[in-house]
C-alpha atoms as a PDB file:
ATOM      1  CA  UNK A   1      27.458  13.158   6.991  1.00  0.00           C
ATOM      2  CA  UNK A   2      30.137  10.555   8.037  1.00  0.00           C
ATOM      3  CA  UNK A   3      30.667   9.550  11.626  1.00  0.00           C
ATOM      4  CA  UNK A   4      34.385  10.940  11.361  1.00  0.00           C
ATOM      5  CA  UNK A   5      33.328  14.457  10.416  1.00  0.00           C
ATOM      6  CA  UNK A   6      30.461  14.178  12.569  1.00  0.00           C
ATOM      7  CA  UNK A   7      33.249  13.217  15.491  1.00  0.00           C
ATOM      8  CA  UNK A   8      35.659  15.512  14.669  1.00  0.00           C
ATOM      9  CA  UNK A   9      33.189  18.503  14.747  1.00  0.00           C
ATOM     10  CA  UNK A  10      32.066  17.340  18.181  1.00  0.00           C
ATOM     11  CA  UNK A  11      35.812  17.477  19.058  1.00  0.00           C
ATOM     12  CA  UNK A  12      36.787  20.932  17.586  1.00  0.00           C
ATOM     13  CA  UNK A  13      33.301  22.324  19.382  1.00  0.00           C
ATOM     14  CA  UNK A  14      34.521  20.375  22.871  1.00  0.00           C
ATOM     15  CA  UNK A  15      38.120  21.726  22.581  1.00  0.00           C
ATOM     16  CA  UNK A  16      36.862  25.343  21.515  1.00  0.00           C
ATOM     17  CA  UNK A  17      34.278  25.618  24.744  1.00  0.00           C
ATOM     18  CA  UNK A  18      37.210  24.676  26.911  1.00  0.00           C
ATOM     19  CA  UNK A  19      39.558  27.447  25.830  1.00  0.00           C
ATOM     20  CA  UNK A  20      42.018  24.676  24.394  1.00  0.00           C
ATOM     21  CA  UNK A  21      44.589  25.031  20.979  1.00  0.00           C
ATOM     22  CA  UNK A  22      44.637  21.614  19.139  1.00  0.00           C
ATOM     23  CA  UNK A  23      48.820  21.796  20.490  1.00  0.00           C
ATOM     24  CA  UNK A  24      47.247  21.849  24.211  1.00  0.00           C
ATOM     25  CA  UNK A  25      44.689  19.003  23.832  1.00  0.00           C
ATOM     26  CA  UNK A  26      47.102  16.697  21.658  1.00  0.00           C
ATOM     27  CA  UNK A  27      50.172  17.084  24.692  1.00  0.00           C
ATOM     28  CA  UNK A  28      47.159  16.097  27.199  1.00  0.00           C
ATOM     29  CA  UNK A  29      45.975  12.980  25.603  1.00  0.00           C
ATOM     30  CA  UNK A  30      49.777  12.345  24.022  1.00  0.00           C
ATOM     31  CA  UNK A  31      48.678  12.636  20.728  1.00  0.00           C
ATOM     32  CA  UNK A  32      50.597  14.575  17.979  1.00  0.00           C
ATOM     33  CA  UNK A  33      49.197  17.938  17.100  1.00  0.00           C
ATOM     34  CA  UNK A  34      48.643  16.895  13.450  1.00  0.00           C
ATOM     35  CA  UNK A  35      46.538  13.956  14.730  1.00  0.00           C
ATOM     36  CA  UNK A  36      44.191  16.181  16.706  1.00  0.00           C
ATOM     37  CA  UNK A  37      43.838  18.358  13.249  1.00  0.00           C
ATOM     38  CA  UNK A  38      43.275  14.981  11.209  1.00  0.00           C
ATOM     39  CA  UNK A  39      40.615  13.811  13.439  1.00  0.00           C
ATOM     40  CA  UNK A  40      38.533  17.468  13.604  1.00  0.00           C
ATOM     41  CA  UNK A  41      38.992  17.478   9.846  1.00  0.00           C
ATOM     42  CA  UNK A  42      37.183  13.572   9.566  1.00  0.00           C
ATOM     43  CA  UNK A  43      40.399  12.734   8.330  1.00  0.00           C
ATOM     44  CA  UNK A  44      41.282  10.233  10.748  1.00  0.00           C
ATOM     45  CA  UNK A  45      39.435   8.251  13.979  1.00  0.00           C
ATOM     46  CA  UNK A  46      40.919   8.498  16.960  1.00  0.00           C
ATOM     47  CA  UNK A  47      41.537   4.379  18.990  1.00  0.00           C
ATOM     48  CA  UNK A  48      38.747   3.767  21.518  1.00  0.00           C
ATOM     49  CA  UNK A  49      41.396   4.434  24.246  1.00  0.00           C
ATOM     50  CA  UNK A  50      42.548   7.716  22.579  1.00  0.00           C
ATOM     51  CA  UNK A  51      38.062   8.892  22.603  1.00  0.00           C
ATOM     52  CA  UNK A  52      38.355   7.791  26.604  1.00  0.00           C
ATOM     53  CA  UNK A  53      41.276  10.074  27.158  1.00  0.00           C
ATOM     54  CA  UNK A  54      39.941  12.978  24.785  1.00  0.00           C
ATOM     55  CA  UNK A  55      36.593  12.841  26.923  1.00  0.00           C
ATOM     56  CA  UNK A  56      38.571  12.921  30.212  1.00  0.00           C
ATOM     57  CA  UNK A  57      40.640  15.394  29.183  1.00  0.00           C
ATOM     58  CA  UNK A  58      37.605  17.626  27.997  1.00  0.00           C
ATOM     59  CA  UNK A  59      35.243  16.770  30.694  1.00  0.00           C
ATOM     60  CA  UNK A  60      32.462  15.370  28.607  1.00  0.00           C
ATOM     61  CA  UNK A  61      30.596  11.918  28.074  1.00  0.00           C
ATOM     62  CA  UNK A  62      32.616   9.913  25.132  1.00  0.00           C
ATOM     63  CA  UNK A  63      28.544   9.750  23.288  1.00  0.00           C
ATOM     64  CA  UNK A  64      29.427  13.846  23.491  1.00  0.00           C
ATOM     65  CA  UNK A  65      31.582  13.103  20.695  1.00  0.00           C
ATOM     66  CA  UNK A  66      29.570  10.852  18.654  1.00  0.00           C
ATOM     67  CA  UNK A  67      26.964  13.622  18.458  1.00  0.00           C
ATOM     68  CA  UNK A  68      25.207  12.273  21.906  1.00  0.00           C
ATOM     69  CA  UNK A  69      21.918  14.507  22.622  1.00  0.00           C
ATOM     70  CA  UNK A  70      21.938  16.557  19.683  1.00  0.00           C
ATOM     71  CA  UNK A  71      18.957  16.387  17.721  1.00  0.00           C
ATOM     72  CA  UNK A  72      19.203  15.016  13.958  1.00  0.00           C
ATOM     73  CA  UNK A  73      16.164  15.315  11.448  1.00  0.00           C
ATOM     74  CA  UNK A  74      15.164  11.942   9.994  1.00  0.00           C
ATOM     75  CA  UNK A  75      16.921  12.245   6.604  1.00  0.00           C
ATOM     76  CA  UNK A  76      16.447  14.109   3.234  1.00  0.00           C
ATOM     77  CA  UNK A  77      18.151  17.375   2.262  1.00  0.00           C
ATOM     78  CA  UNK A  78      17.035  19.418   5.358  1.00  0.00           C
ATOM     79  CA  UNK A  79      19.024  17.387   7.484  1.00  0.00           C
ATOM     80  CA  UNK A  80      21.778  17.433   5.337  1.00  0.00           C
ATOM     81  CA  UNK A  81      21.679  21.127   5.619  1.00  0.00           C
ATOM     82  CA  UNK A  82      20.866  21.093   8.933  1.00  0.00           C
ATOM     83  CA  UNK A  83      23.866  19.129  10.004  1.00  0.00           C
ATOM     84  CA  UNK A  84      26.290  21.140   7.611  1.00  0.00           C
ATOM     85  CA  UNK A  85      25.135  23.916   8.737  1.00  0.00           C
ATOM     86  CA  UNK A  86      26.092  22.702  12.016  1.00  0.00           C
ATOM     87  CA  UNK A  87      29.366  21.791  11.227  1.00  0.00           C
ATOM     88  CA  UNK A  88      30.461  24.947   9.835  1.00  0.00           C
ATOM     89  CA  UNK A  89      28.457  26.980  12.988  1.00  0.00           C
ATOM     90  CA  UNK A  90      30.781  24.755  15.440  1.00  0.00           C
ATOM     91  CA  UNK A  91      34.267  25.671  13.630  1.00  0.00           C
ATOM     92  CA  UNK A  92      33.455  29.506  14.691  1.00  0.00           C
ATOM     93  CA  UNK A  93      34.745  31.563  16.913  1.00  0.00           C
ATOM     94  CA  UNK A  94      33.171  32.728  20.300  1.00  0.00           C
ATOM     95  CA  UNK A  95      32.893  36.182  18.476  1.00  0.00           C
ATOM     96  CA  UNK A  96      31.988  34.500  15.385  1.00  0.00           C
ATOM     97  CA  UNK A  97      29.061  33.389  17.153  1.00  0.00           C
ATOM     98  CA  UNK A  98      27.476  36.384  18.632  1.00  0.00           C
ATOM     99  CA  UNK A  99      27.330  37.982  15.404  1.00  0.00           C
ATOM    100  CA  UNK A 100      25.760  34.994  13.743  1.00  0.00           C
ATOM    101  CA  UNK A 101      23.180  34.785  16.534  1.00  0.00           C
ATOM    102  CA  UNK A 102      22.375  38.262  15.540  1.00  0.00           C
ATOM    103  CA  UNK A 103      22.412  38.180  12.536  1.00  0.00           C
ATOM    104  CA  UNK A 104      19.466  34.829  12.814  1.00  0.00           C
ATOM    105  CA  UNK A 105      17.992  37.002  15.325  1.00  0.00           C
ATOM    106  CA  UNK A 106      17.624  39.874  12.552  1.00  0.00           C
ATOM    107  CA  UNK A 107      16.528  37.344   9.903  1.00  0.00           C
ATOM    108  CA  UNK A 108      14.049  35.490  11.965  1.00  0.00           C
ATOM    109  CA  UNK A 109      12.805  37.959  14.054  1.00  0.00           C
END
């Protein structure tokens, strides 16, 4: 998985937790809302000055973004699924979530 996706996921999960639209965080850091969407997509990288002011603005360590203190496999196709798994898991809702947790919790026991 890219840095840019892996970035942008970070993002989308940073701006979610804080109750933010993609509108709100892009006036905040005077970015354009399509920007915001283009960098959560791994469409396009944000400047080094535009990652300081998305951390300030979300009240999280720039590293945050980069994937900082997550926990990657070593390579191979389970951490490929692992991490797209985790991409797609991040783009959910808060009610989106609940159900998938129970939903693992019924599968795994």
């Amino acid at each position: 998985m890219s840095l840019a996706i892996i970035f942008g996921t970070n993002l989308r999960h940073h701006r979610k937790l804080k109750g933010m639209t993609q509108s709100a965080l892009a006036d905040q850091v005077s970015l354009s809302t399509e920007m915001i969407s283009k960098i959560e997509r791994g469409v396009a990288s944000p400047s080094f000055a535009n990652i300081e002011k998305l951390s300030e603005v979300l009240e999280i360590p720039e590293v945050a973004l980069f994937g900082g203190g997550l926990f990657f496999a070593a390579g191979g196709d389970r951490s490929q699924l692992l991490s797209k798994i985790q991409s797609k898991i991040s783009r959910l809702s808060n009610e989106q979530l609940v159900r998938v947790d129970k939903i693992l919790a019924a599968f795994i026991g």
